[in-house]
C-alpha atoms as a PDB file:
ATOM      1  CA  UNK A   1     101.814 118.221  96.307  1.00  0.00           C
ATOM      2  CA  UNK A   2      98.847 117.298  94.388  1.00  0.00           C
ATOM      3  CA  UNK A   3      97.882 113.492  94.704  1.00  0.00           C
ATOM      4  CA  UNK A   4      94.728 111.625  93.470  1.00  0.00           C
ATOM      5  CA  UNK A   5      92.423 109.560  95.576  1.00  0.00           C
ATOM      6  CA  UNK A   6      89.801 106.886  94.559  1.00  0.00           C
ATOM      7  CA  UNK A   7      87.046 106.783  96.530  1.00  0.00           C
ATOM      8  CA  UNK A   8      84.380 103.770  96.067  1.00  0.00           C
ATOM      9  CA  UNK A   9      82.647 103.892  92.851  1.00  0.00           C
ATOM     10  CA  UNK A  10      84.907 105.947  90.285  1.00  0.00           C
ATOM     11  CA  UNK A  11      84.832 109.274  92.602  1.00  0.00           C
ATOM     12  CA  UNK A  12      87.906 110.981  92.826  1.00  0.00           C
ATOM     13  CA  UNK A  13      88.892 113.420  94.935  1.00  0.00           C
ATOM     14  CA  UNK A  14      92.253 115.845  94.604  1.00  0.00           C
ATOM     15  CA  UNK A  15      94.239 116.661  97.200  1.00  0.00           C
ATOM     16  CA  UNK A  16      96.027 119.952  96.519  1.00  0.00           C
ATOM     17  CA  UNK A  17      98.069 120.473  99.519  1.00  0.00           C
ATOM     18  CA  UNK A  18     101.269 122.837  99.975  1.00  0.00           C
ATOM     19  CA  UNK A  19     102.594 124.532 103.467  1.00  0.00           C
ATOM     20  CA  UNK A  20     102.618 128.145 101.663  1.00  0.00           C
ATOM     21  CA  UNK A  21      99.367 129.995 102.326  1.00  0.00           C
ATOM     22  CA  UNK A  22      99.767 132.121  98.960  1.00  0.00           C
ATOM     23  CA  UNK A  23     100.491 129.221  96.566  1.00  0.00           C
ATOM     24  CA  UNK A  24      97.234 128.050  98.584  1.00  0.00           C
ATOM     25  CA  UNK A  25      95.460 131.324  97.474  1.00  0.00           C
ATOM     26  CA  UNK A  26      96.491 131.015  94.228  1.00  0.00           C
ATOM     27  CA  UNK A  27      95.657 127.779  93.639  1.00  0.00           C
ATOM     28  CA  UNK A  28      92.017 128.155  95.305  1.00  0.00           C
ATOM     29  CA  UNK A  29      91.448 130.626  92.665  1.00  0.00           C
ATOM     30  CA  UNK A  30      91.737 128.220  89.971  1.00  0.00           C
ATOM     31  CA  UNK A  31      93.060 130.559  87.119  1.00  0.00           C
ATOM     32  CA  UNK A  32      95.509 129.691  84.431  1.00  0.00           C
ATOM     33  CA  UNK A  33      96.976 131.519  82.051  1.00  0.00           C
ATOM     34  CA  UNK A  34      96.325 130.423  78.395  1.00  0.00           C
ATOM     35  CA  UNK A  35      99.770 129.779  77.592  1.00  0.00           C
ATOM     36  CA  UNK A  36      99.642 126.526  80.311  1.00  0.00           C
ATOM     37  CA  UNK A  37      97.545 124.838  78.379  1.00  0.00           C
ATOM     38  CA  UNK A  38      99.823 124.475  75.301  1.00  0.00           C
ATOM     39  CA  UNK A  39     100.432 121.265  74.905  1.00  0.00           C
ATOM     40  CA  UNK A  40      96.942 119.995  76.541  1.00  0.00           C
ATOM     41  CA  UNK A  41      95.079 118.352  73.930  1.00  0.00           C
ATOM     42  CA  UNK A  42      92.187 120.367  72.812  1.00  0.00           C
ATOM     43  CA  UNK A  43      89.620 117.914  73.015  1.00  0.00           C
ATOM     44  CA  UNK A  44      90.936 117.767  76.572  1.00  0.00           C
ATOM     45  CA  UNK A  45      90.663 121.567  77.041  1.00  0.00           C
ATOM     46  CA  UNK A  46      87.337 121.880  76.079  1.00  0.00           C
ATOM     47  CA  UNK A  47      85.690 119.387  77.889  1.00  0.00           C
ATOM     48  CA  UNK A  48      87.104 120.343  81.653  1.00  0.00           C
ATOM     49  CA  UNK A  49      87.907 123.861  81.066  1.00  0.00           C
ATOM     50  CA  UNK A  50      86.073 127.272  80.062  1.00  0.00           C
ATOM     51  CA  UNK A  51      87.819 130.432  79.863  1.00  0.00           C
ATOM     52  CA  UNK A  52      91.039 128.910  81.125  1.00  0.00           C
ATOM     53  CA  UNK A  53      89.292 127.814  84.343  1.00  0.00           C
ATOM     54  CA  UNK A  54      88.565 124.379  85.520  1.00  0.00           C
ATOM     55  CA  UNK A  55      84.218 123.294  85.019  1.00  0.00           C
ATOM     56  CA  UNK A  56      82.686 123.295  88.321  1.00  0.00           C
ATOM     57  CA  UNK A  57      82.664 119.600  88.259  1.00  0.00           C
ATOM     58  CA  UNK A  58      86.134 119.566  88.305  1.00  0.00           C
ATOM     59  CA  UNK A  59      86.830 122.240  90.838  1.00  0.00           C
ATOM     60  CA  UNK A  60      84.936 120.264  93.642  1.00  0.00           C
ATOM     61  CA  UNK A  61      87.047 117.568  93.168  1.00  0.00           C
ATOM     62  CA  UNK A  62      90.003 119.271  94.138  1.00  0.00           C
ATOM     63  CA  UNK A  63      90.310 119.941  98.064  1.00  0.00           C
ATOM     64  CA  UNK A  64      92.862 122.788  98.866  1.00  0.00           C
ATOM     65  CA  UNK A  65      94.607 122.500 102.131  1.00  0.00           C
ATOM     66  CA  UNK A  66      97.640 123.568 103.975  1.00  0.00           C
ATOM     67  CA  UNK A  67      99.570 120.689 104.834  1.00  0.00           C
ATOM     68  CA  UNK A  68     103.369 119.799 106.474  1.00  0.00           C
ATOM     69  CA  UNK A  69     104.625 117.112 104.577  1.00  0.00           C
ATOM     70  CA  UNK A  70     107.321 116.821 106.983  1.00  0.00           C
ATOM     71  CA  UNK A  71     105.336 116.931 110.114  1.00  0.00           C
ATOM     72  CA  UNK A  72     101.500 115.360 109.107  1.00  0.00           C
ATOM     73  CA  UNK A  73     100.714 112.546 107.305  1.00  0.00           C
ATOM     74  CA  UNK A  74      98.750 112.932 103.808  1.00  0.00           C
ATOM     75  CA  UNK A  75      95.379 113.153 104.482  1.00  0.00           C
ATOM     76  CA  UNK A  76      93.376 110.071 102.627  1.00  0.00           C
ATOM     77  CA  UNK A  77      95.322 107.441 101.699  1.00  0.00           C
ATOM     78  CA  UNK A  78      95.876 104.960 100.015  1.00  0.00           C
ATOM     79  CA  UNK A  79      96.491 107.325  96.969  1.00  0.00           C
ATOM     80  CA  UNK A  80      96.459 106.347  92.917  1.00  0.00           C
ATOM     81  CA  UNK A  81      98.827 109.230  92.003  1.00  0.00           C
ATOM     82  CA  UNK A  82     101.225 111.417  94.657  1.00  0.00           C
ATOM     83  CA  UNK A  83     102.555 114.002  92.220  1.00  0.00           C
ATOM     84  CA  UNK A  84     105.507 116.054  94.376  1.00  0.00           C
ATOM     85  CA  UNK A  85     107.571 117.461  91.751  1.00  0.00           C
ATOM     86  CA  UNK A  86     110.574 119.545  93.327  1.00  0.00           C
ATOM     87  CA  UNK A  87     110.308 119.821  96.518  1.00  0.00           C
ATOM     88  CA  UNK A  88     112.309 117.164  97.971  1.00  0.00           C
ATOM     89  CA  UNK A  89     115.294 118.516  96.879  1.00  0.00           C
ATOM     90  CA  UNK A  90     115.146 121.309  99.636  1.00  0.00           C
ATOM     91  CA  UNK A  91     114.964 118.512 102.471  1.00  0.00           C
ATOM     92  CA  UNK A  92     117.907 117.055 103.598  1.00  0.00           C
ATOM     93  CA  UNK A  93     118.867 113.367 102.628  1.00  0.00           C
ATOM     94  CA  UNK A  94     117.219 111.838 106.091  1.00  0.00           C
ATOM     95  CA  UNK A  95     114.325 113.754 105.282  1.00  0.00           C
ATOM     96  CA  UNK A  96     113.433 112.797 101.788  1.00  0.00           C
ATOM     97  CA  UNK A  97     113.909 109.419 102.721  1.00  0.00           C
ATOM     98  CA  UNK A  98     111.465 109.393 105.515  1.00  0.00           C
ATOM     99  CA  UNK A  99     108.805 111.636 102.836  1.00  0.00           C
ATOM    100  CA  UNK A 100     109.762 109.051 100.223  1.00  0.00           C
ATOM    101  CA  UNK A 101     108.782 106.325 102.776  1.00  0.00           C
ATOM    102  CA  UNK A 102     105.507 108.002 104.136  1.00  0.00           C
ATOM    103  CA  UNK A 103     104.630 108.469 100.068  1.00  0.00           C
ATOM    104  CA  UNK A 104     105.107 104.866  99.347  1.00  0.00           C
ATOM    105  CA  UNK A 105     102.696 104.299 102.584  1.00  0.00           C
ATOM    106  CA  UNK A 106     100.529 106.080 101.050  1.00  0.00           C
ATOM    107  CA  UNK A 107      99.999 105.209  97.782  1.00  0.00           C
ATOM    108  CA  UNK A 108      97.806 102.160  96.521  1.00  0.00           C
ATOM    109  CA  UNK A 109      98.660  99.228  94.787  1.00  0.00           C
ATOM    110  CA  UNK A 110      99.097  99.938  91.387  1.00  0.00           C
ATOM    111  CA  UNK A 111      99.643 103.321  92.355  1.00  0.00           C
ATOM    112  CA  UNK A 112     101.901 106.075  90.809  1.00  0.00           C
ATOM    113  CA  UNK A 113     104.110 108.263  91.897  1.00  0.00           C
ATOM    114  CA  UNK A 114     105.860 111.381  90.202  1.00  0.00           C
ATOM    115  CA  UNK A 115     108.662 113.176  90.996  1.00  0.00           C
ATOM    116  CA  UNK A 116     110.105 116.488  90.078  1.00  0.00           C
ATOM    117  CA  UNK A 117     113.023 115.866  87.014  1.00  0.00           C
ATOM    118  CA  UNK A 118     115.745 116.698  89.054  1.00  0.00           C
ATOM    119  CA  UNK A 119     114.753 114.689  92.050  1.00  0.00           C
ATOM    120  CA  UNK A 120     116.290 110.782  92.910  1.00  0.00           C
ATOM    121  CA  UNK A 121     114.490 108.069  94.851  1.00  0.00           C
ATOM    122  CA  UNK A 122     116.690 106.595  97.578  1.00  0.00           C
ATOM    123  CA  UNK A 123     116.793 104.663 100.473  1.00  0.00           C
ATOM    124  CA  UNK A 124     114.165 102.006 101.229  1.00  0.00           C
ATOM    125  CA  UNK A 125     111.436 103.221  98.906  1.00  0.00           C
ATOM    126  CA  UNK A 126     113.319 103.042  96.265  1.00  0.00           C
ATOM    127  CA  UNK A 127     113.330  99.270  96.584  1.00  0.00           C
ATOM    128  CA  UNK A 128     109.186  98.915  97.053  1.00  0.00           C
ATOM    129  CA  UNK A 129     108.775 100.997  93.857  1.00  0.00           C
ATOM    130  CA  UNK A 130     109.542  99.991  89.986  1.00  0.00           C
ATOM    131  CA  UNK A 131     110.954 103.066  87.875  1.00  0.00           C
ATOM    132  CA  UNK A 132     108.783 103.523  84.877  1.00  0.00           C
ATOM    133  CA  UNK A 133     110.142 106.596  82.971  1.00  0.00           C
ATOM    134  CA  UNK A 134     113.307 107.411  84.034  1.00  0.00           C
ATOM    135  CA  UNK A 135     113.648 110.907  82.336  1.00  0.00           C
ATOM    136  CA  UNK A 136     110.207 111.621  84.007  1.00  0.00           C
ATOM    137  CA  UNK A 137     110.958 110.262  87.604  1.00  0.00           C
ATOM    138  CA  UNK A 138     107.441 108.328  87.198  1.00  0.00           C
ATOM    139  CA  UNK A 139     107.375 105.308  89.234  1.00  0.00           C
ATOM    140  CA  UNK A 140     104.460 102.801  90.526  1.00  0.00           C
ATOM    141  CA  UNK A 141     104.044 100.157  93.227  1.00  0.00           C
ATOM    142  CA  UNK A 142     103.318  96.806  92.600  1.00  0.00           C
ATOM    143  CA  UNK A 143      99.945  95.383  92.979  1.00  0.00           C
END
């Protein structure tokens, strides 16, 4: 799960969470190969990345952490962006609702969340959020 926090005065902080210790590794390490970055604009790419690795700047804004999304709740809301793309669909239907709830909790007004392309919003949350791209599963909460 990767979400994005604001925090006072236009400081943002990601939260790059997941309960497997290797994707933690991996992501820690901050290394992409060249081929993700295909359809990143350029003028994107060069001004937060060098040598297919995130700036410094941009790496300390991203906290790594292990983190049960079934068992702990996230760890600074309120939240601008929740992005949990496929992983709901290996919870049972009880269980996504309640993570579905707990990410609507969690997000801000105005807030967005976005869900993996093969995932469905149900149950309560479904009703507190308005669907903005259905092919993309992007949705937002009203402020």
């Amino acid at each position: 799960m990767l979400v994005l926090e604001t925090l006072g005065e236009r400081r943002a902080v990601i939260d790059a969470t997941d309960i497997d210790r290797l994707s933690l590794e991996r992501t820690q390490q901050a290394t992409y190969p060249h081929a993700a970055f295909t359809e990143m604009p350029v003028d994107l790419k060069r001004r937060y990345f060098r040598d297919d690795q995130p700036l410094p700047g941009v790496r300390q804004l991203v906290q790594v952490r292990q983190h049960d999304l079934t068992r702990e709740p996230p760890p600074h809301p309120p939240y601008d962006l929740i992005v949990c793309r496929n992983v709901a669909i290996y919870f049972e239907r009880t269980a996504q609702e309640r993570l579905f709830q707990v990410f609507v909790d969690a997000l801000a007004p105005g807030g967005v969340l976005l869900l993996g392309k093969v995932e469905t919003l149900f149950g309560p949350a479904r009703e507190r959020l308005t669907l903005v791209d259905p092919r993309e599963r992007i949705y937002t909460k009203p402020a």
